[in-house]
Protein backbone atom coordinates (compact mmCIF):
# COMPACT_ATOMS: atom_id res chain seq x y z
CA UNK A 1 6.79 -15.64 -0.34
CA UNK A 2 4.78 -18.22 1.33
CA UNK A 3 1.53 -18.49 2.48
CA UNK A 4 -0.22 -18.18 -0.65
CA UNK A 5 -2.43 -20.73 -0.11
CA UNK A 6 -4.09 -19.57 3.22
CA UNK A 7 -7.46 -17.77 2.55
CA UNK A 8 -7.97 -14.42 3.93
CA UNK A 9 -11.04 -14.68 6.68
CA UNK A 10 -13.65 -12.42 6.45
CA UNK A 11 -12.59 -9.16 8.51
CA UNK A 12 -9.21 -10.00 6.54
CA UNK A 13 -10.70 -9.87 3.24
CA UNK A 14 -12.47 -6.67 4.52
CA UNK A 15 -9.45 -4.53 5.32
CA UNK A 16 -7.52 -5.82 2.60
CA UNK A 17 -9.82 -4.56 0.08
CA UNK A 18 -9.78 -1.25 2.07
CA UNK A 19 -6.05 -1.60 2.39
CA UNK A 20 -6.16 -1.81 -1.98
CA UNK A 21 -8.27 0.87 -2.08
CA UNK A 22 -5.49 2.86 -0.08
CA UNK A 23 -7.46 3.66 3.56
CA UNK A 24 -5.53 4.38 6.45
CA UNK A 25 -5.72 2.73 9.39
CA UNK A 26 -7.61 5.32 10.87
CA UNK A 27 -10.33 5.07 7.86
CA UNK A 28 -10.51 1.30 7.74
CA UNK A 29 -11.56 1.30 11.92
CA UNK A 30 -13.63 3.95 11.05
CA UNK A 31 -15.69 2.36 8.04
CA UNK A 32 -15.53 -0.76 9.58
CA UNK A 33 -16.77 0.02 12.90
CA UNK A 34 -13.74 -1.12 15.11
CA UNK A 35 -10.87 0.62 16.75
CA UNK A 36 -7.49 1.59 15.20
CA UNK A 37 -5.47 -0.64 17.54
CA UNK A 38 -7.55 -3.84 15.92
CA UNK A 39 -6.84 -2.95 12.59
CA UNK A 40 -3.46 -3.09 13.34
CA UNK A 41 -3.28 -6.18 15.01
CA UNK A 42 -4.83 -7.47 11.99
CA UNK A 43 -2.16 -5.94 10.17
CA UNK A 44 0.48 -7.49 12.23
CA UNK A 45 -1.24 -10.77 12.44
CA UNK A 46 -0.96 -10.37 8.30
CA UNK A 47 2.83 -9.49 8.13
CA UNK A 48 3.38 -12.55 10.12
CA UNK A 49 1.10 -14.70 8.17
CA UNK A 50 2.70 -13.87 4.84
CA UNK A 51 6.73 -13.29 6.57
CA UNK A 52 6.52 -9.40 5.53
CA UNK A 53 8.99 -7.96 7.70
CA UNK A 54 10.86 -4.70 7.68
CA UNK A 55 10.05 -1.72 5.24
CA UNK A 56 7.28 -0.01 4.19
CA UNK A 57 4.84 -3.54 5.04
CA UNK A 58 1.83 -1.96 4.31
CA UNK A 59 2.54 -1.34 0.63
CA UNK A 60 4.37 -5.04 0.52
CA UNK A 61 0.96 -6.32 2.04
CA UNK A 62 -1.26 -4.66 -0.56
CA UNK A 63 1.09 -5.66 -3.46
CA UNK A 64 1.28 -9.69 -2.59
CA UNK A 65 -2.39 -9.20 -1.92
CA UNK A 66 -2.78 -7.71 -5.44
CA UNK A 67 -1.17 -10.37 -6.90
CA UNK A 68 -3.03 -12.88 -5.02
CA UNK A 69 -6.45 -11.32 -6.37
CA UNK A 70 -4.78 -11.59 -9.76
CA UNK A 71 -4.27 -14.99 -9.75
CA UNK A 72 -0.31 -14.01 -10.23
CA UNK A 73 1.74 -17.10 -8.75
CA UNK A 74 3.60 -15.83 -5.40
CA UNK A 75 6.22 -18.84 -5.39
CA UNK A 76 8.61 -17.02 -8.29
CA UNK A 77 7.67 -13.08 -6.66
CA UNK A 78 9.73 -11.80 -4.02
CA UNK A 79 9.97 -7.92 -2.90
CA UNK A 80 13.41 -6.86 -2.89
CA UNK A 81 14.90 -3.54 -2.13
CA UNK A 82 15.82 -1.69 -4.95
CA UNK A 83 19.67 -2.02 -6.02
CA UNK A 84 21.47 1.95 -6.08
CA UNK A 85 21.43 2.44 -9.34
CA UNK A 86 17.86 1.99 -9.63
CA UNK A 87 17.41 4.17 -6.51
CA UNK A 88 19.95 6.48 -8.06
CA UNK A 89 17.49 6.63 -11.77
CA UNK A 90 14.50 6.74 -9.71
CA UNK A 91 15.53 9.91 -7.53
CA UNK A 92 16.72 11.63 -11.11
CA UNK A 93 13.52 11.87 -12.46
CA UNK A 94 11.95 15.23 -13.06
CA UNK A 95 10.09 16.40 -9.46
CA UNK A 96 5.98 16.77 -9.99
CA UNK A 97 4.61 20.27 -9.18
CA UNK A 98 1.27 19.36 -7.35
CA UNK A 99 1.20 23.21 -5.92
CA UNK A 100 -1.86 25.07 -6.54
CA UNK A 101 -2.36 26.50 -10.27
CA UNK A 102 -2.71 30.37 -8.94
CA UNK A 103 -5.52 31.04 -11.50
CA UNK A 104 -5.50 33.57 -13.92
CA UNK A 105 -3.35 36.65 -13.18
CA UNK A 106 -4.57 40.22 -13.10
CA UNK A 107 -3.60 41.89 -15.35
CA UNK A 108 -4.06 45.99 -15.49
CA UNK A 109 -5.95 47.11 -18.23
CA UNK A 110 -4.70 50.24 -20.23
């Protein structure tokens, strides 16, 4: 990916951090004082900067931004989309149960 080696401006640096931290839109205008439609032109203004088209850009953005922070090189990285078979092994995997735990049951006495 290029564009590695432009620096993030200020406001940039601002709602990437947020965008790390996993905000929405809606929370980074909000804690940052601005309106939703900015923060996504400075989202689009990003995915241009750093050729992220197509997909889910938001989580592209925060990963080569991650990388960035991490000092990772971005010349040898490049977001592909997953081949089948990984799909395939990925959609296998057990399902989480994030429902409710209903608590302890009552239970008649005798």
């Amino acid at each position: 990916m290029s564009g590695s080696n432009q620096e993030l401006g200020p406001r940039e640096q601002q709602i990437a951090e947020l965008l790390m931290q996993g905000c929405s839109n809606s929370d980074i205008a909000t804690q940052l004082q601005m309106n939703p439609r900015t923060v996504k032109a400075h989202f689009n203004r990003l995915f241009e900067r750093f050729k992220i088209h197509g997909g889910v850009k938001r989580v592209k953005l925060a990963t080569l931004l991650y990388r960035r922070s991490m000092g990772i090189s971005l010349d040898d990285v490049s977001i592909r989309p997953l081949s089948r078979r990984k799909l395939e092994e990925i959609t296998a995997l057990p399902k989480i149960d994030n429902s409710p735990d209903p608590g302890p049951r009552n239970i008649p006495q005798a």
